[in-house]
Structure formats: C-alpha cells, structure tokens
N, C-alpha and C. Protein backbone atom coordinates (compact mmCIF):
# COMPACT_ATOMS: atom_id res chain seq x y z
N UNK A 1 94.57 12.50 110.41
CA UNK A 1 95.31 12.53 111.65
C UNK A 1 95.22 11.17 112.32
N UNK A 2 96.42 10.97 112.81
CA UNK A 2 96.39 9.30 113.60
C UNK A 2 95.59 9.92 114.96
N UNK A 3 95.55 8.66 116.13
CA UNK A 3 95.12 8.88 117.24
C UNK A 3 95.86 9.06 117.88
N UNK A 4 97.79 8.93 117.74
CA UNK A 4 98.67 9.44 118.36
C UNK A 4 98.99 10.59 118.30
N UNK A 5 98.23 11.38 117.50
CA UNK A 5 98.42 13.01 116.93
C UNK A 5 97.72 13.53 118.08
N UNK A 6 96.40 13.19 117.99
CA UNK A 6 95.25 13.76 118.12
C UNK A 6 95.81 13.54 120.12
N UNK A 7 95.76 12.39 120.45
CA UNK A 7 96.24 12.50 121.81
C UNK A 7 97.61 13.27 122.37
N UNK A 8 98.45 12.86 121.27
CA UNK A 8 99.46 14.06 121.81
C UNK A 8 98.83 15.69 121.81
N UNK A 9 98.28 16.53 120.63
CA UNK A 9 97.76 17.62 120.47
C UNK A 9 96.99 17.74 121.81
N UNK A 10 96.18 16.88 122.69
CA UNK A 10 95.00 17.02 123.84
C UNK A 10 96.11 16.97 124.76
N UNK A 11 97.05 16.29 124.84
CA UNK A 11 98.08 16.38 126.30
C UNK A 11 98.79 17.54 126.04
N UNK A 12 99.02 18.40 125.19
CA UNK A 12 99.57 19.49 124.87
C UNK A 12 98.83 20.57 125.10
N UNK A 13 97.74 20.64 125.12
CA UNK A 13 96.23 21.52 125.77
C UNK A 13 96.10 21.61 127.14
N UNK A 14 96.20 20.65 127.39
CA UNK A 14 95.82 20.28 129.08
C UNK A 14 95.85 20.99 129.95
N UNK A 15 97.64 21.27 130.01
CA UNK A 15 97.74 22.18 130.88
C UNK A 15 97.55 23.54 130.39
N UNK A 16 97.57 24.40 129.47
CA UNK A 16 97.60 25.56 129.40
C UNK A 16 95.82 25.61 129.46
N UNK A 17 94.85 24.73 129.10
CA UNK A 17 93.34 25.16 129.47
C UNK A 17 92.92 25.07 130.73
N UNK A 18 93.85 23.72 131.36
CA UNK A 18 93.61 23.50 133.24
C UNK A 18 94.06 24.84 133.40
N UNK A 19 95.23 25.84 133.36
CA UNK A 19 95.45 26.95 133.80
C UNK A 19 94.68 27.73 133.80
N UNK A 20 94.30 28.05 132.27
CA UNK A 20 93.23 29.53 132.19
C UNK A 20 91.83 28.74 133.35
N UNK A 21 91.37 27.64 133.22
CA UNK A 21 90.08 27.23 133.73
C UNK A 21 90.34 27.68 135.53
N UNK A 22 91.59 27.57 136.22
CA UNK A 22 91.66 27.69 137.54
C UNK A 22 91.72 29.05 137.67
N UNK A 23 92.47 29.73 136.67
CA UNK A 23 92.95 31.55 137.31
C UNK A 23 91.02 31.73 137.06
N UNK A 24 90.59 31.31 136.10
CA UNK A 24 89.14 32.24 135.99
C UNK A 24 88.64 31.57 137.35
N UNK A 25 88.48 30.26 137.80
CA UNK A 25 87.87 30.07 138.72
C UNK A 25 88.22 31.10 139.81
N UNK A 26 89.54 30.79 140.38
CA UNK A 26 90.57 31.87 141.22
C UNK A 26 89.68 33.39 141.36
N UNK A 27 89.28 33.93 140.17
CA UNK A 27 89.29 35.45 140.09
C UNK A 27 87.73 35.41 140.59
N UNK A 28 86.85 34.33 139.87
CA UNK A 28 85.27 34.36 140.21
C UNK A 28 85.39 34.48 141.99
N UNK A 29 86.10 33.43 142.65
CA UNK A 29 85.87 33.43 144.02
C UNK A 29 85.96 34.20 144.31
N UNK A 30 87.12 35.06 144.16
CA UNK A 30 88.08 36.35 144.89
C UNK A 30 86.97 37.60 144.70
N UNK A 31 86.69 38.07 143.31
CA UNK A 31 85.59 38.77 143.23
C UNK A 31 84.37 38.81 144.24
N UNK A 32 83.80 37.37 144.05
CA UNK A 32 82.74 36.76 145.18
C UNK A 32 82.94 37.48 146.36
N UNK A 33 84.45 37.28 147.35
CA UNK A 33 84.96 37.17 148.24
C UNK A 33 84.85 38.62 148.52
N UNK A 34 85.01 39.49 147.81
CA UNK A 34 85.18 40.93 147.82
C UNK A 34 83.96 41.78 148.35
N UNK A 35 82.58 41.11 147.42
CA UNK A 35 81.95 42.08 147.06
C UNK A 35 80.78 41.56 148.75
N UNK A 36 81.18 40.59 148.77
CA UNK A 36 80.39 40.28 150.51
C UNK A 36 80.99 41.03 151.80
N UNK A 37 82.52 41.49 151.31
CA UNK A 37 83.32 41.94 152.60
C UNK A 37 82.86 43.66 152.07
N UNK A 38 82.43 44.20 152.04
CA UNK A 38 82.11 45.49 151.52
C UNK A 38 83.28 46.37 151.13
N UNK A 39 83.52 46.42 149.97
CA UNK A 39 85.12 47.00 149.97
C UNK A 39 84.53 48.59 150.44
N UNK A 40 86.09 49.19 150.91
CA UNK A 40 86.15 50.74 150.89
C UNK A 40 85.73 50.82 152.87
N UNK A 41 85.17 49.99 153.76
CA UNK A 41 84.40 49.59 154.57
C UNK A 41 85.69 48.82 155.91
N UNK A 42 85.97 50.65 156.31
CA UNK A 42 86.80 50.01 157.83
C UNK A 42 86.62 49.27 158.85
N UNK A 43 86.62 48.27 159.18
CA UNK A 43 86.75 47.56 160.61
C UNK A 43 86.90 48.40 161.56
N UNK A 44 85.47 48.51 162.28
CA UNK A 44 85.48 49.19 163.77
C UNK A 44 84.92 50.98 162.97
N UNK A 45 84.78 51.15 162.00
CA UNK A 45 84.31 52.35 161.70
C UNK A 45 82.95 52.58 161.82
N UNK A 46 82.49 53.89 162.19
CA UNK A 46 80.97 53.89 162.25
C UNK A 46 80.12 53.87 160.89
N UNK A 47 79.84 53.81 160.96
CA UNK A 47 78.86 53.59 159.69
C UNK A 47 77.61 54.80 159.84
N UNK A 48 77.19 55.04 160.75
CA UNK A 48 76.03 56.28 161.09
C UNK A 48 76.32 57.49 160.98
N UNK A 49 75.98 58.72 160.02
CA UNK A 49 76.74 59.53 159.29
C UNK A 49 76.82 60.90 160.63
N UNK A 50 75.59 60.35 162.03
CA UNK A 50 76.07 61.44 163.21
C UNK A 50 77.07 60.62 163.67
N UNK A 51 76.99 59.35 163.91
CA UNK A 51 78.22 58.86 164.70
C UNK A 51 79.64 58.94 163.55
N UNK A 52 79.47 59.51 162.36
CA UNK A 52 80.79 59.88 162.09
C UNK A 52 81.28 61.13 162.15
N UNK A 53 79.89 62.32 162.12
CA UNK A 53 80.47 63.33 162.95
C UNK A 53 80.82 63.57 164.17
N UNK A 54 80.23 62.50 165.04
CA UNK A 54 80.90 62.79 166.55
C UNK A 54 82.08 61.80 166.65
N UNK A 55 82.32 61.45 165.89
CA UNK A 55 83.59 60.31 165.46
C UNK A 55 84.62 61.61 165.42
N UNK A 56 84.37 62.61 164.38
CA UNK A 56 85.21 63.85 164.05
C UNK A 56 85.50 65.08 165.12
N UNK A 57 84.76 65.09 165.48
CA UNK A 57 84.42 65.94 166.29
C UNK A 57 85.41 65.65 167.72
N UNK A 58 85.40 64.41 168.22
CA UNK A 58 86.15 63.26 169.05
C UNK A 58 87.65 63.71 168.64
N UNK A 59 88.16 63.05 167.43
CA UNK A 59 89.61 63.24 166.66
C UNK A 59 89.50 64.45 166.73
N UNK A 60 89.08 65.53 166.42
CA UNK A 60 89.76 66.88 166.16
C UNK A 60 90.22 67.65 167.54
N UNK A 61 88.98 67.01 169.14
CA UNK A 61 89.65 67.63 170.34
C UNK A 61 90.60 66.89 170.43
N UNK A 62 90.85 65.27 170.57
CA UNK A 62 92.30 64.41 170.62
C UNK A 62 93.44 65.18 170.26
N UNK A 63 93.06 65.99 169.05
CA UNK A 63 94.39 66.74 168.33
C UNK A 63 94.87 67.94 168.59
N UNK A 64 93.72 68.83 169.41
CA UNK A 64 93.95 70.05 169.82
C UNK A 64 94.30 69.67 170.88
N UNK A 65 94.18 68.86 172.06
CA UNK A 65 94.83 68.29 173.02
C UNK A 65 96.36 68.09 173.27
N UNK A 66 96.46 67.16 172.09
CA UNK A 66 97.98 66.55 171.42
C UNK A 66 98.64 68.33 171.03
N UNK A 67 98.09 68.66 170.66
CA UNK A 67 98.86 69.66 170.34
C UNK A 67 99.27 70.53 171.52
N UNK A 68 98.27 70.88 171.89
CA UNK A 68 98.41 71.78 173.46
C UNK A 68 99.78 71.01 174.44
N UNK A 69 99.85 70.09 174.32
CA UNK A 69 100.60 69.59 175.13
C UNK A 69 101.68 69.32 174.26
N UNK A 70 101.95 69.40 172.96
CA UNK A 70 103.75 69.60 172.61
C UNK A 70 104.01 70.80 172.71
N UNK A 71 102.98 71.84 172.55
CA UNK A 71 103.09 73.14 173.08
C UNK A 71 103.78 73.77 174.13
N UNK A 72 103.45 73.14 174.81
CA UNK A 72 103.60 73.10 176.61
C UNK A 72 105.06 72.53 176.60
N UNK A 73 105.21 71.24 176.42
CA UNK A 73 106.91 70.17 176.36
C UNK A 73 107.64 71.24 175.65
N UNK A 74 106.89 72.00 174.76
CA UNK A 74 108.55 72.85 174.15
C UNK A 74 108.58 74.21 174.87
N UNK A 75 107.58 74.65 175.63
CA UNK A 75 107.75 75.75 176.49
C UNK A 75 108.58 75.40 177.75
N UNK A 76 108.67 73.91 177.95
CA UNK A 76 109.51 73.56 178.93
C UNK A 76 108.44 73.12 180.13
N UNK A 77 107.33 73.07 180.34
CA UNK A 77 106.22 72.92 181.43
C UNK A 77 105.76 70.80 180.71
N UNK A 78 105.36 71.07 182.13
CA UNK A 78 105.11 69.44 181.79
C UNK A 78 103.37 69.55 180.83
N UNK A 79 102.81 68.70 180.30
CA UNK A 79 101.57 68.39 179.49
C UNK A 79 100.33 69.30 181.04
N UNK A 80 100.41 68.71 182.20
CA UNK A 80 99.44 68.65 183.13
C UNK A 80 99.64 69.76 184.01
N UNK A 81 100.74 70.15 183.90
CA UNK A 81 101.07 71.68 184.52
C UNK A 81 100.42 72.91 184.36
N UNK A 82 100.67 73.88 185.23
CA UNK A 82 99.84 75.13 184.88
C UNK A 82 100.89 75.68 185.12
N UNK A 83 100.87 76.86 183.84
CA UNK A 83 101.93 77.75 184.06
C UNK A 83 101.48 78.58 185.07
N UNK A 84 103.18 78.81 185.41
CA UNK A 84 103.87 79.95 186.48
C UNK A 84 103.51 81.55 185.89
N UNK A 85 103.46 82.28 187.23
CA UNK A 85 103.32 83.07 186.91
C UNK A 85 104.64 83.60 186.61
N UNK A 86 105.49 84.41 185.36
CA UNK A 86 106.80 85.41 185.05
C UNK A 86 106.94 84.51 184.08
N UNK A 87 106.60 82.95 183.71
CA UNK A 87 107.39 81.82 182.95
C UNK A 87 106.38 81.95 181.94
C-alpha cells in the first residue's frame, strides 16, 4: 500500500469513527444526567409515604368537593348555596 492509500483509507474513517466516538460520548453523559435527576421522581411530590397519604386523602376531598358542586350547577343552585326548601 502507498501512503496515499493508507491516508486516503484514514480520511475515509474519520468521520464515521468521530461519529460513533461522540453519539457514545452523547449517551454516557445523558445516562449520567439521568441517573442523578432520579427518574420516575415528580417535582414538588412528597416523597414521605404519610405525606403521600395525606397528599391522597387531600385530592380525594378536592374531588368530592368538585363534584358536589357540578352537582349543585346542574341542579341549577349556585356551588355556595343552600338549597331551598320545595327546590
């Protein structure tokens, strides 16, 4: 092989090994990046397994609330109203 072979064959490498060498770098960080941010792990969620039952406990009156009061809007009475008496 000449040395014009051999250098063309290495400039013909270049880029397709610079590629694979950056995506693996790419994936090492990202991985990295992942496993410090705690996946699965909501922002602003409790983490304390009573403060996620009173977390639940919280949401489920919110909803019986919410509900009570479309209840009410489709009976025709406002959310804060007390029903009439005959209505």
């Amino acid at each position: 092989m000449s040395s014009e072979t051999v250098a063309l064959v290495l400039l013909l490498l270049a880029c397709p090994v610079g590629m694979c060498l950056m995506m693996w770098l790419m994936s090492r960080y990202q991985r990295k990046n992942q496993a410090q941010h705690q996946p699965g792990h909501v922002a602003g969620a409790p983490t304390d397994p009573d403060a996620k039952g009173a977390e639940i406990t919280r949401l489920q009156a919110e909803i019986d609330q919410l509900k009570a009061a479309q209840r009410d809007s489709e009976e025709g009475h406002a959310p804060g109203d007390r029903p009439r008496n005959g209505s």
